[in-house]
PDB file of N, CA and C in Angstrom:
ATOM      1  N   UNK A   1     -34.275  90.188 139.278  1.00  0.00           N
ATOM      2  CA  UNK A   1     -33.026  89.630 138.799  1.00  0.00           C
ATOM      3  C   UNK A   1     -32.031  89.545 139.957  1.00  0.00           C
ATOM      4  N   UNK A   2     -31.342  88.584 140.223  1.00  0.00           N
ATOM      5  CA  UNK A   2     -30.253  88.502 141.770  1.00  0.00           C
ATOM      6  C   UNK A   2     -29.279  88.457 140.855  1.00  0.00           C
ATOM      7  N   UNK A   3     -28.166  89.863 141.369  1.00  0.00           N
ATOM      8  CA  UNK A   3     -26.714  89.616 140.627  1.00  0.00           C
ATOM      9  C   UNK A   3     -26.167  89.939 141.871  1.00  0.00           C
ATOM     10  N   UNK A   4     -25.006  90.292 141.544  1.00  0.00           N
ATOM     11  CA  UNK A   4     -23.827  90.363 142.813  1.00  0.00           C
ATOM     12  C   UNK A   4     -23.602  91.561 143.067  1.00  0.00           C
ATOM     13  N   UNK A   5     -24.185  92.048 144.337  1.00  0.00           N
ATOM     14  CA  UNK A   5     -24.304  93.563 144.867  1.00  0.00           C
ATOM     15  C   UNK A   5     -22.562  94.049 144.753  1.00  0.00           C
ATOM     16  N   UNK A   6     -22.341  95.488 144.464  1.00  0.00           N
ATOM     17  CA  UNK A   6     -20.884  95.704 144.363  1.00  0.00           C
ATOM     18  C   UNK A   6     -20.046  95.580 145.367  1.00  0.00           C
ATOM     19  N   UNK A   7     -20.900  95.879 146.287  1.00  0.00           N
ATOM     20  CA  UNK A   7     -20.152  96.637 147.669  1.00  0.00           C
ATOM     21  C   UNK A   7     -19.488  95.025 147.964  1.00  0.00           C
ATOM     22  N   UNK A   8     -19.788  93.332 147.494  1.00  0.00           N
ATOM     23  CA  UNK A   8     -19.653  92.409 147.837  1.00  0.00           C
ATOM     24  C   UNK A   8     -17.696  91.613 146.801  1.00  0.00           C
ATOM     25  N   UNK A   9     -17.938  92.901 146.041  1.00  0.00           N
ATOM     26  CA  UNK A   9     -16.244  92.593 145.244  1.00  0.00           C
ATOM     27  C   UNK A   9     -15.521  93.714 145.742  1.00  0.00           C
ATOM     28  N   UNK A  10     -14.595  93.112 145.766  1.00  0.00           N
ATOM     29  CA  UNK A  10     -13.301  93.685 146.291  1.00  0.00           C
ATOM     30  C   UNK A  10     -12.660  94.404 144.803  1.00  0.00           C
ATOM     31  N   UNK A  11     -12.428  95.761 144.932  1.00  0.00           N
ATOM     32  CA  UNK A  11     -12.043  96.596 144.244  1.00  0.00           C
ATOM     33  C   UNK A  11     -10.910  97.985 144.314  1.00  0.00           C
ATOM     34  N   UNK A  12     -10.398  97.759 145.416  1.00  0.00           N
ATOM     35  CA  UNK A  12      -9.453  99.107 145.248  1.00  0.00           C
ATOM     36  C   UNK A  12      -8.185  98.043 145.332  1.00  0.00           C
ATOM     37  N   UNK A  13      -7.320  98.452 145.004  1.00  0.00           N
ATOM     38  CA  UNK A  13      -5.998  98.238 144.635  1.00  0.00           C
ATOM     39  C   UNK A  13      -5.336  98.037 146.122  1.00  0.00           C
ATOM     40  N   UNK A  14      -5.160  98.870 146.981  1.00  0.00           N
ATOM     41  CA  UNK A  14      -5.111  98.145 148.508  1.00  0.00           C
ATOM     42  C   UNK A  14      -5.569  97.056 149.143  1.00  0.00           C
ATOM     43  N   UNK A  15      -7.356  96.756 148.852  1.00  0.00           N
ATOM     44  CA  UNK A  15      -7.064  95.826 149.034  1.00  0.00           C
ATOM     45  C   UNK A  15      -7.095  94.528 149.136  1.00  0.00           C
ATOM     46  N   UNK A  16      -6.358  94.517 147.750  1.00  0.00           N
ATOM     47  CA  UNK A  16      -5.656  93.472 146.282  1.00  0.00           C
ATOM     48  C   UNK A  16      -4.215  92.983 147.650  1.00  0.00           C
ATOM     49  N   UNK A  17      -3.105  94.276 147.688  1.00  0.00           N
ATOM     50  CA  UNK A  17      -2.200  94.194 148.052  1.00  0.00           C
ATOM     51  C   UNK A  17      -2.511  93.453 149.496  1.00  0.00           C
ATOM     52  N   UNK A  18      -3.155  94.347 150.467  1.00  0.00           N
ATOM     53  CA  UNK A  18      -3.793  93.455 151.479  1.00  0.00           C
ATOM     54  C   UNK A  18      -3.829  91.805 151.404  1.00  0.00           C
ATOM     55  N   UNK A  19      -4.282  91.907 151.013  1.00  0.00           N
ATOM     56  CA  UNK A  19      -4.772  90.387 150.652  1.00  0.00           C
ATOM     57  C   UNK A  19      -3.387  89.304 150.599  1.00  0.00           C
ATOM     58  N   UNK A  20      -2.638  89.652 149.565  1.00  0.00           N
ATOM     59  CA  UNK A  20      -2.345  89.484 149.113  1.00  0.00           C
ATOM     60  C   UNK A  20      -0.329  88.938 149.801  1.00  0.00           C
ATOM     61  N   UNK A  21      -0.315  90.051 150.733  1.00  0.00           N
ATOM     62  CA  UNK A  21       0.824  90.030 151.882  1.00  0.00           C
ATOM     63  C   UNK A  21       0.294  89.441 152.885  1.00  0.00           C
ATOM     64  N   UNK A  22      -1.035  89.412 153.056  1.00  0.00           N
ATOM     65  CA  UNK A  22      -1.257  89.237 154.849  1.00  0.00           C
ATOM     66  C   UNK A  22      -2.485  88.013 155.286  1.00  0.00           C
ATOM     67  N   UNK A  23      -2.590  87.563 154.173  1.00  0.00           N
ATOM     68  CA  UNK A  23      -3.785  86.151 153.734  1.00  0.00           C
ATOM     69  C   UNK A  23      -3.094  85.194 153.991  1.00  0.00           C
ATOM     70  N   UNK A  24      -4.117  83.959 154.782  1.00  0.00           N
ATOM     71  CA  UNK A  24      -3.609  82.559 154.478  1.00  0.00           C
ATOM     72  C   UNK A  24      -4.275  82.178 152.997  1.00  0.00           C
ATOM     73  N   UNK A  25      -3.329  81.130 152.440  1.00  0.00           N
ATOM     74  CA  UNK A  25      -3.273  80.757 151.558  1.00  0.00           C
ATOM     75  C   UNK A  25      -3.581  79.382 151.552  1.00  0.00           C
ATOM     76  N   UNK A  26      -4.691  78.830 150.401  1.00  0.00           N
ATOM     77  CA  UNK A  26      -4.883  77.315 149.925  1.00  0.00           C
ATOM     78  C   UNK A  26      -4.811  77.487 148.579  1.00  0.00           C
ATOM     79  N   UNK A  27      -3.057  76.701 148.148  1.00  0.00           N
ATOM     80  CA  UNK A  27      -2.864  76.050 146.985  1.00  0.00           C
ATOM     81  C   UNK A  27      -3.628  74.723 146.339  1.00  0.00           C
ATOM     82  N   UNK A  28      -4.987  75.159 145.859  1.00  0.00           N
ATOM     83  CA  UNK A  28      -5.575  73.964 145.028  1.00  0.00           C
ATOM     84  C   UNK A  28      -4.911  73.714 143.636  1.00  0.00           C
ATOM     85  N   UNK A  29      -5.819  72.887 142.954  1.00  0.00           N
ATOM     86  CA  UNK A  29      -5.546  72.032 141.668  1.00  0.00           C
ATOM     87  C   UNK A  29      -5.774  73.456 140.607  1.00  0.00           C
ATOM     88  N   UNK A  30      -6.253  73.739 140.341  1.00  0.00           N
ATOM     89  CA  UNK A  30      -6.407  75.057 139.751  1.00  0.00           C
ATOM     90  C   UNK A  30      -6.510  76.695 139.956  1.00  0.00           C
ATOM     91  N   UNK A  31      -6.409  76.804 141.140  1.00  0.00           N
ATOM     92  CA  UNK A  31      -6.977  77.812 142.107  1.00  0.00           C
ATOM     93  C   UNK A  31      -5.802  78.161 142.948  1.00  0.00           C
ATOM     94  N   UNK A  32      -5.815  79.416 142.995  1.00  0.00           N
ATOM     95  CA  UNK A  32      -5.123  79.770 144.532  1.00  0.00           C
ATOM     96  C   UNK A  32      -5.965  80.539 145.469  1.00  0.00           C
ATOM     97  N   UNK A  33      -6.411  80.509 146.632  1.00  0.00           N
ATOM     98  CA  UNK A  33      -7.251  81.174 147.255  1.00  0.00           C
ATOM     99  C   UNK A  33      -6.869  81.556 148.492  1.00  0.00           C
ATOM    100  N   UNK A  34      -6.906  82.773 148.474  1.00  0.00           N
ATOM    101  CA  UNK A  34      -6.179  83.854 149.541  1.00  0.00           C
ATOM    102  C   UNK A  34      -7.620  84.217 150.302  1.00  0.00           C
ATOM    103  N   UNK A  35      -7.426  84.305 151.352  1.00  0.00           N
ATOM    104  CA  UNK A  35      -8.512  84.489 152.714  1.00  0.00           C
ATOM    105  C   UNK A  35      -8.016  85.289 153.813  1.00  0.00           C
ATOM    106  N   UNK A  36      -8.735  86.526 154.025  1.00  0.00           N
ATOM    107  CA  UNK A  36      -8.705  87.024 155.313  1.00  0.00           C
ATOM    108  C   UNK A  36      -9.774  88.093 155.855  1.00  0.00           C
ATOM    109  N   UNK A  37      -9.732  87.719 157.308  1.00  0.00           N
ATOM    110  CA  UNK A  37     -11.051  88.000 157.830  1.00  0.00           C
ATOM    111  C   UNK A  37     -11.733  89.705 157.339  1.00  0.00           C
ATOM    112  N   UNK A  38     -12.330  90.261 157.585  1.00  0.00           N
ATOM    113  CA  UNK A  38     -12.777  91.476 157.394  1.00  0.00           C
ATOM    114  C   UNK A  38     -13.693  92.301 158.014  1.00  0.00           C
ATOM    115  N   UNK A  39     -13.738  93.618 158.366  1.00  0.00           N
ATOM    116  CA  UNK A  39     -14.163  94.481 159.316  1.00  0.00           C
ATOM    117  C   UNK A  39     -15.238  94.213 159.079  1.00  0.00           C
ATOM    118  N   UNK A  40     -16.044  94.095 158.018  1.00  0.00           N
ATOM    119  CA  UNK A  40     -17.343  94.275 157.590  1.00  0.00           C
ATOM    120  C   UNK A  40     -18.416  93.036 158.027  1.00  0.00           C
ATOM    121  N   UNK A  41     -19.554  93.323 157.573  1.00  0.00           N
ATOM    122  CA  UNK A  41     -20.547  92.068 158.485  1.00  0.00           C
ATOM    123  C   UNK A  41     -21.004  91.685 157.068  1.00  0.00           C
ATOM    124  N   UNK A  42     -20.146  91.942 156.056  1.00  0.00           N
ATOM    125  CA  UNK A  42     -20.613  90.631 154.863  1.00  0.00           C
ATOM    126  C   UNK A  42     -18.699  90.169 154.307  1.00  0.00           C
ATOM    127  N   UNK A  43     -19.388  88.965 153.509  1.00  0.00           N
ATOM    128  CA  UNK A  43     -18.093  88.820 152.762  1.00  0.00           C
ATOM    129  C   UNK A  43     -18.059  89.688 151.617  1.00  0.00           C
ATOM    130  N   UNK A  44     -16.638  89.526 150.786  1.00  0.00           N
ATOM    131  CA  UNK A  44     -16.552  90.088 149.710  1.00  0.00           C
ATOM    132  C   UNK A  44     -15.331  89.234 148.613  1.00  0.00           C
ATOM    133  N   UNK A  45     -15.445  89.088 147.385  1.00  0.00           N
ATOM    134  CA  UNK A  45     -14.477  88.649 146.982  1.00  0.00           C
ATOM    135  C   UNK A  45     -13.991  89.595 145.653  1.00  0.00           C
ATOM    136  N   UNK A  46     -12.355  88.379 144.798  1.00  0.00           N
ATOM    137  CA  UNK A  46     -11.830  89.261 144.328  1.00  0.00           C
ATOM    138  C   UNK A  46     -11.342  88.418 143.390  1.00  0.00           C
ATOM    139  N   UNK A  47     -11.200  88.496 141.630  1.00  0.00           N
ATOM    140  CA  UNK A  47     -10.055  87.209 141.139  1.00  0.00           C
ATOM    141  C   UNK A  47      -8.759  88.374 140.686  1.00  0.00           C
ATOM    142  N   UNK A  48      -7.803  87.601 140.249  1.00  0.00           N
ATOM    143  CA  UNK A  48      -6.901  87.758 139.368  1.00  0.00           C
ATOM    144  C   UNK A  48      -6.837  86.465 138.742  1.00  0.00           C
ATOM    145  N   UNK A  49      -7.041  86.967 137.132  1.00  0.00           N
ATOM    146  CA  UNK A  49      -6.196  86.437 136.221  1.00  0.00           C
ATOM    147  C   UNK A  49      -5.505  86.646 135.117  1.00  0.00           C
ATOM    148  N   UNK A  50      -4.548  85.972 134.955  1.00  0.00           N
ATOM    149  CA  UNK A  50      -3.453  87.012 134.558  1.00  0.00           C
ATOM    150  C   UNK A  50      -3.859  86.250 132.556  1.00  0.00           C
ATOM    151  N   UNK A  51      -3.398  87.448 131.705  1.00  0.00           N
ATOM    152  CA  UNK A  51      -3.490  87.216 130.473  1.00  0.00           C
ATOM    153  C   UNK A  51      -2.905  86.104 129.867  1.00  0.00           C
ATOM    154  N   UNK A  52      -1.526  85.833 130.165  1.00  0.00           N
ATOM    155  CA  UNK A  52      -0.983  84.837 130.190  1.00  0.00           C
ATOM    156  C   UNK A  52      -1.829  83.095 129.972  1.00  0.00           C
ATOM    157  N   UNK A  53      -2.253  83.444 131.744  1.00  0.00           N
ATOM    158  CA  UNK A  53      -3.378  82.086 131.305  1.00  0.00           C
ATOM    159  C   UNK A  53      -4.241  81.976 130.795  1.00  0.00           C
ATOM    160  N   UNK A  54      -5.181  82.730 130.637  1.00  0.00           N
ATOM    161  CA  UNK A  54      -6.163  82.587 129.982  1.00  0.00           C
ATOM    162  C   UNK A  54      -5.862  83.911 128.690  1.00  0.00           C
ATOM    163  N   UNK A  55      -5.453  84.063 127.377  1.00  0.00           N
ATOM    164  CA  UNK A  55      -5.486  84.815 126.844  1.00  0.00           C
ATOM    165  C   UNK A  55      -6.976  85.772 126.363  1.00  0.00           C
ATOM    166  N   UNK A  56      -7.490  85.260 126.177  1.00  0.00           N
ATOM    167  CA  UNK A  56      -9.222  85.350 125.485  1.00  0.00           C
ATOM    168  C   UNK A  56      -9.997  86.167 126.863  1.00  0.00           C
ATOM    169  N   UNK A  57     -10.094  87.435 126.419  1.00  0.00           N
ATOM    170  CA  UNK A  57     -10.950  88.058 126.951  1.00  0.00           C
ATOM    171  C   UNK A  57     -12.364  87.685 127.748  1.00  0.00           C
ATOM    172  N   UNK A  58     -12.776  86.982 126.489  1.00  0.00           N
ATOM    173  CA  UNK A  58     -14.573  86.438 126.933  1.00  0.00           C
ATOM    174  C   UNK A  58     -14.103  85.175 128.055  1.00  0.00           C
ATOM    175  N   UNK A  59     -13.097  84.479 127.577  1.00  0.00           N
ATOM    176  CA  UNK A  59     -13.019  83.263 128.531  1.00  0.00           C
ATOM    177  C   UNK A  59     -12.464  83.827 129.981  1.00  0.00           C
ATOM    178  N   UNK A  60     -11.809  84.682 129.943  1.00  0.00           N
ATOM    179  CA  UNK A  60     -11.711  85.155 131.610  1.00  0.00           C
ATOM    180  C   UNK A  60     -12.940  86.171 131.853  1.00  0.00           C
ATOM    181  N   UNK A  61     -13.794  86.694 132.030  1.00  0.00           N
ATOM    182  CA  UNK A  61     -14.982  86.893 131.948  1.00  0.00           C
ATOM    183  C   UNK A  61     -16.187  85.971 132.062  1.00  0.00           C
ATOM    184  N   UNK A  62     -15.964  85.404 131.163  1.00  0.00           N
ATOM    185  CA  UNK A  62     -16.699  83.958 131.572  1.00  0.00           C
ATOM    186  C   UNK A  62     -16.706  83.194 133.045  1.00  0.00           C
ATOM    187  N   UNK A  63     -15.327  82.995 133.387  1.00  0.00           N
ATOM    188  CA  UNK A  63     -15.037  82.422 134.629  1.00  0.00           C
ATOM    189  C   UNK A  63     -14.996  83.071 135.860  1.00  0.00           C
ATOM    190  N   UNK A  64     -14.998  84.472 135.288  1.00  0.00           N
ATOM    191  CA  UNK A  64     -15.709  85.582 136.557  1.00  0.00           C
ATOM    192  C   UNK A  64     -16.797  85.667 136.695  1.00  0.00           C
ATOM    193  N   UNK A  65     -17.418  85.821 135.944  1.00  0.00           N
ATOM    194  CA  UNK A  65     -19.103  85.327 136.127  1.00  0.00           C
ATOM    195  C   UNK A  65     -19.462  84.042 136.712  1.00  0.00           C
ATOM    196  N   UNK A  66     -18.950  83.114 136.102  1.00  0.00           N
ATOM    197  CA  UNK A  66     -19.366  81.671 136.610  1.00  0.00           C
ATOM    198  C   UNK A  66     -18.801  81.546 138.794  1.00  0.00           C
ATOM    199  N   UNK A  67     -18.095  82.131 138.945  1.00  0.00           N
ATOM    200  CA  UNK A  67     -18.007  82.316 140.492  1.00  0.00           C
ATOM    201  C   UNK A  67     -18.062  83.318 140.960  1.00  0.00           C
ATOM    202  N   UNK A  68     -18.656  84.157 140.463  1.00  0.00           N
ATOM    203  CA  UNK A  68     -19.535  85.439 140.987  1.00  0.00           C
ATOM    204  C   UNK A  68     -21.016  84.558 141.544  1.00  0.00           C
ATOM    205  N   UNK A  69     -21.444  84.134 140.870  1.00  0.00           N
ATOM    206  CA  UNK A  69     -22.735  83.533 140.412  1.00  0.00           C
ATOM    207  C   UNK A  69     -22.628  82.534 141.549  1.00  0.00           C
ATOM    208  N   UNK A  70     -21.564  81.576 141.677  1.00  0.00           N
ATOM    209  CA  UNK A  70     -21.326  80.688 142.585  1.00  0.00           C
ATOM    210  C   UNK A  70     -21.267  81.134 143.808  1.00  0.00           C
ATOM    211  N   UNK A  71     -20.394  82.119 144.454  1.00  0.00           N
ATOM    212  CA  UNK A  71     -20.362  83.368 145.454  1.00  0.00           C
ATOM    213  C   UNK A  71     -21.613  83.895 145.798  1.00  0.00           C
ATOM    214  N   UNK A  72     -22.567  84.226 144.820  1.00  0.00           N
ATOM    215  CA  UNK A  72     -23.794  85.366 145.332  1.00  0.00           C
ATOM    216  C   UNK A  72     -24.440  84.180 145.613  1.00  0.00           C
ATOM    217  N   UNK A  73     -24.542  82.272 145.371  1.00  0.00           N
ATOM    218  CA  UNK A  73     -25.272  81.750 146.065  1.00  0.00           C
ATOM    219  C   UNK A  73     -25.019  80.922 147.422  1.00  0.00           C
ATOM    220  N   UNK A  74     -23.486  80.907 147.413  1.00  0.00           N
ATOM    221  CA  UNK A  74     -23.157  80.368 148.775  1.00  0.00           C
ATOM    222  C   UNK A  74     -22.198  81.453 149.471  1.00  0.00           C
ATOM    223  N   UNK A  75     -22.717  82.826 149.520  1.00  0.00           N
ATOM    224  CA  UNK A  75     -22.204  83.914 150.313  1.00  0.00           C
ATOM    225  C   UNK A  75     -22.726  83.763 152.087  1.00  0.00           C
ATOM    226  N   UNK A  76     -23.030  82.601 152.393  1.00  0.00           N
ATOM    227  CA  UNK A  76     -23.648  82.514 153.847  1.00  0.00           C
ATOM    228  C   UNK A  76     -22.603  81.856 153.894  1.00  0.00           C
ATOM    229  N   UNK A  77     -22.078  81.011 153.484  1.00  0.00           N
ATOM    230  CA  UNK A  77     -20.426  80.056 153.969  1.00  0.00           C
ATOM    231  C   UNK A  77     -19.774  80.817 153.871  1.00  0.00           C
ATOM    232  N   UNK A  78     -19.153  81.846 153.377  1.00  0.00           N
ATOM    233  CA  UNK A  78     -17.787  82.894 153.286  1.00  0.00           C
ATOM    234  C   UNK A  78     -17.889  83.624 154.524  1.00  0.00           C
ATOM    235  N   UNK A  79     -19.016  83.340 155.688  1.00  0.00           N
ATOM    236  CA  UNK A  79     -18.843  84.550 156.629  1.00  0.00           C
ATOM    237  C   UNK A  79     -18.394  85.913 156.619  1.00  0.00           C
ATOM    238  N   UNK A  80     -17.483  86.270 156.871  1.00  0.00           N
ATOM    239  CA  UNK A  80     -16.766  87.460 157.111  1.00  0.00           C
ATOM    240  C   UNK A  80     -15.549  87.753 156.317  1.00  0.00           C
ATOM    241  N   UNK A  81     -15.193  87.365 155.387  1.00  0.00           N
ATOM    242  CA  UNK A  81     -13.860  86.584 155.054  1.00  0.00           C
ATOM    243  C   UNK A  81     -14.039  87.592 153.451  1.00  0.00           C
ATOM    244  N   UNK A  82     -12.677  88.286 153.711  1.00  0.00           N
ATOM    245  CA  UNK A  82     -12.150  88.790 151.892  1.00  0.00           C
ATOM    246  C   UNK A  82     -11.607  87.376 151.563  1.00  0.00           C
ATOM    247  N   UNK A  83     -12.491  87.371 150.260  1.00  0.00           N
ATOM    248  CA  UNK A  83     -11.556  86.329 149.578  1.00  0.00           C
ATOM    249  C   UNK A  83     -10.982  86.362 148.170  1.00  0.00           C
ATOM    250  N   UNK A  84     -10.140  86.041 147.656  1.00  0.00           N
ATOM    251  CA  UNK A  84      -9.585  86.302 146.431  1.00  0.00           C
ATOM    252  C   UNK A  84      -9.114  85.078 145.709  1.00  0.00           C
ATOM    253  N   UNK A  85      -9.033  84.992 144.919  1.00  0.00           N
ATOM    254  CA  UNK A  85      -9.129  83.412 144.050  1.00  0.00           C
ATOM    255  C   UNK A  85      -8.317  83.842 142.721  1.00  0.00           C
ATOM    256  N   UNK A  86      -7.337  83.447 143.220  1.00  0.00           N
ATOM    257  CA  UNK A  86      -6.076  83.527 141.306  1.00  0.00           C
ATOM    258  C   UNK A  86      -5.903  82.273 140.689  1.00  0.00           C
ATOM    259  N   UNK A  87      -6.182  82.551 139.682  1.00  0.00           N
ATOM    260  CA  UNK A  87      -6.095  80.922 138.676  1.00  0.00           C
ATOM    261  C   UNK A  87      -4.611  80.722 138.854  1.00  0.00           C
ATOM    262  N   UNK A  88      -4.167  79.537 138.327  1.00  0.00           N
ATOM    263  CA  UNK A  88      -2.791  78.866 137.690  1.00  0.00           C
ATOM    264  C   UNK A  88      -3.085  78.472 136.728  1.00  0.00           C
ATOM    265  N   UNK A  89      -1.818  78.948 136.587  1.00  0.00           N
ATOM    266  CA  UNK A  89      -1.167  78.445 134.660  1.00  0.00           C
ATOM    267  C   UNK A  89      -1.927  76.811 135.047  1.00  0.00           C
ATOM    268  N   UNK A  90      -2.300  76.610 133.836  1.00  0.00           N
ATOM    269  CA  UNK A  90      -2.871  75.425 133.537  1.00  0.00           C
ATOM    270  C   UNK A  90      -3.332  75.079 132.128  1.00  0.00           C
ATOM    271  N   UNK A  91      -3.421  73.619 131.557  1.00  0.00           N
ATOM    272  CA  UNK A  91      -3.107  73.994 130.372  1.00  0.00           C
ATOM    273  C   UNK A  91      -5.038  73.389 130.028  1.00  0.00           C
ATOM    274  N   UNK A  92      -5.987  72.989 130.692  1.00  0.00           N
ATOM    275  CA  UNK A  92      -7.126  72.978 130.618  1.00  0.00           C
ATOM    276  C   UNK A  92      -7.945  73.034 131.805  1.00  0.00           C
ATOM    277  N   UNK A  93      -8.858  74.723 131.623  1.00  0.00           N
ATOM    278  CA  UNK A  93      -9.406  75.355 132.909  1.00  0.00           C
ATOM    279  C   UNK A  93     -10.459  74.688 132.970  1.00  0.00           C
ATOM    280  N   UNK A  94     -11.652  74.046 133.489  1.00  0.00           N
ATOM    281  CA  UNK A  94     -12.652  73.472 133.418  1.00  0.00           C
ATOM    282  C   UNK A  94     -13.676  73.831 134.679  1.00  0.00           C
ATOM    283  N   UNK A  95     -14.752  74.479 134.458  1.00  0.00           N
ATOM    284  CA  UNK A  95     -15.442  75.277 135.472  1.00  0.00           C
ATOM    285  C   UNK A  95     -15.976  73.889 136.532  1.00  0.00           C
ATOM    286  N   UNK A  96     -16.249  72.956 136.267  1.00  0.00           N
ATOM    287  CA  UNK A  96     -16.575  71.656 137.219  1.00  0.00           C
ATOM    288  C   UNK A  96     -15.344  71.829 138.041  1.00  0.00           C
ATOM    289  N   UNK A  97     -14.268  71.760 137.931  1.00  0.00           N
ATOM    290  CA  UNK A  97     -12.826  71.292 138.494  1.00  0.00           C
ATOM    291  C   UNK A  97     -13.109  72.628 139.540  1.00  0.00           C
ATOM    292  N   UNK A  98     -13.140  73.908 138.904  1.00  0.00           N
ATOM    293  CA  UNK A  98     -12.540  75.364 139.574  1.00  0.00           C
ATOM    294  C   UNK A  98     -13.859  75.341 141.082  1.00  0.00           C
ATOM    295  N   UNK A  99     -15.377  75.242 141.065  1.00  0.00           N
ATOM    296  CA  UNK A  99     -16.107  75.006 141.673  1.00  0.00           C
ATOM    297  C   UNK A  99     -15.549  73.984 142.844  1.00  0.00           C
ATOM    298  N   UNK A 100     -15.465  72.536 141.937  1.00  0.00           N
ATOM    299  CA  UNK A 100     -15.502  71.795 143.243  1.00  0.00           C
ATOM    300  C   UNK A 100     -14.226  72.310 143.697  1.00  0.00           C
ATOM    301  N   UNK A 101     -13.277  72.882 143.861  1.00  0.00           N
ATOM    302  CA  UNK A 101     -12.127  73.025 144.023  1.00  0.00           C
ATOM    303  C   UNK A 101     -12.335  74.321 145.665  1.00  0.00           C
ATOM    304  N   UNK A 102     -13.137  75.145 145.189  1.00  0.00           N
ATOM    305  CA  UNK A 102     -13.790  75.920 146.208  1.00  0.00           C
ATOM    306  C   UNK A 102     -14.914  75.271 147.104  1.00  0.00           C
ATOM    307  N   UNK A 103     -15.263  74.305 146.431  1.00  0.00           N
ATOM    308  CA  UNK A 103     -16.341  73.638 147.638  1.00  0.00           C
ATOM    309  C   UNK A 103     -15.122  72.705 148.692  1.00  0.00           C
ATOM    310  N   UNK A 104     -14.422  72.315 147.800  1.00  0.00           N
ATOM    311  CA  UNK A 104     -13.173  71.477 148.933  1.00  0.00           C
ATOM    312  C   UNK A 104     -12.327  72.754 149.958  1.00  0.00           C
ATOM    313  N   UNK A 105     -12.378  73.998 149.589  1.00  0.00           N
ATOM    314  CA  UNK A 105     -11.933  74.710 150.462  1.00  0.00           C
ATOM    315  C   UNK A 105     -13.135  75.273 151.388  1.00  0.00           C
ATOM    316  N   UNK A 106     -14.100  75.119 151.322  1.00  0.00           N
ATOM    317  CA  UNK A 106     -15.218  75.654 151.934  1.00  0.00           C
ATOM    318  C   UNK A 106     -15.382  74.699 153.014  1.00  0.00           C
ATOM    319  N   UNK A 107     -15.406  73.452 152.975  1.00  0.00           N
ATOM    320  CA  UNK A 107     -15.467  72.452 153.424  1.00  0.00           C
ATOM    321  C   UNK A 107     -14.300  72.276 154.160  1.00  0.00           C
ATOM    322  N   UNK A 108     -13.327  72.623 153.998  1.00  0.00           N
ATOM    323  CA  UNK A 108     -11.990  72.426 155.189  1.00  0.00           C
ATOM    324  C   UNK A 108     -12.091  73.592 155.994  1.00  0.00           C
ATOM    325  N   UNK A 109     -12.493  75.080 155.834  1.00  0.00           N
ATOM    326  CA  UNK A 109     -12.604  75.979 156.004  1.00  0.00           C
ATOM    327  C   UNK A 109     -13.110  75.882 157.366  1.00  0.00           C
TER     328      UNK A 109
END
């Protein structure tokens, strides 16, 4: 079974904040995606989303999975790089849109 090794999400609360003060930033169509390099010799990533936008439990879950999944297969393009990915308020999330939206930052990248 290939899932997404842990050590590859970003999980302590530092560094969230990290990220978060000291990242360049690409404002996409649905997406905000915060990037910065990292000590380590893999990538790792991270979302926030806030209740607000997505109220429904399963549906933010859903969309963590769906670019987890996306991540554990194009983790050779992220190089070295924490990355973190916060939705926007939006009033229809659509996993086609949120994808290509990261392939257009991968691609300028």
């Amino acid at each position: 079974m290939n899932t997404l090794k842990k050590k590859l999400i970003i999980r302590k609360k530092n560094d969230y904040i990290k990220l978060l003060t000291f990242s360049k930033k690409i404002i996409l169509n649905y997406i905000i995606i915060n990037y910065l390099k990292n000590n380590f010799n893999y990538p790792r990533i991270g979302f926030i989303i806030k209740k607000k936008i997505i109220n429904k439990s399963f549906l933010r879950n859903y969309f963590k999975r769906i670019l987890k999944e996306f991540f554990r297969k194009n983790k050779n393009r992220f190089e070295n790089f924490d990355v973190l990915i916060i939705f926007k308020k939006s009033l229809l999330i659509n996993k086609e849109y949120i994808i290509k939206d990261i392939n257009n930052f991968l691609i300028k990248k």
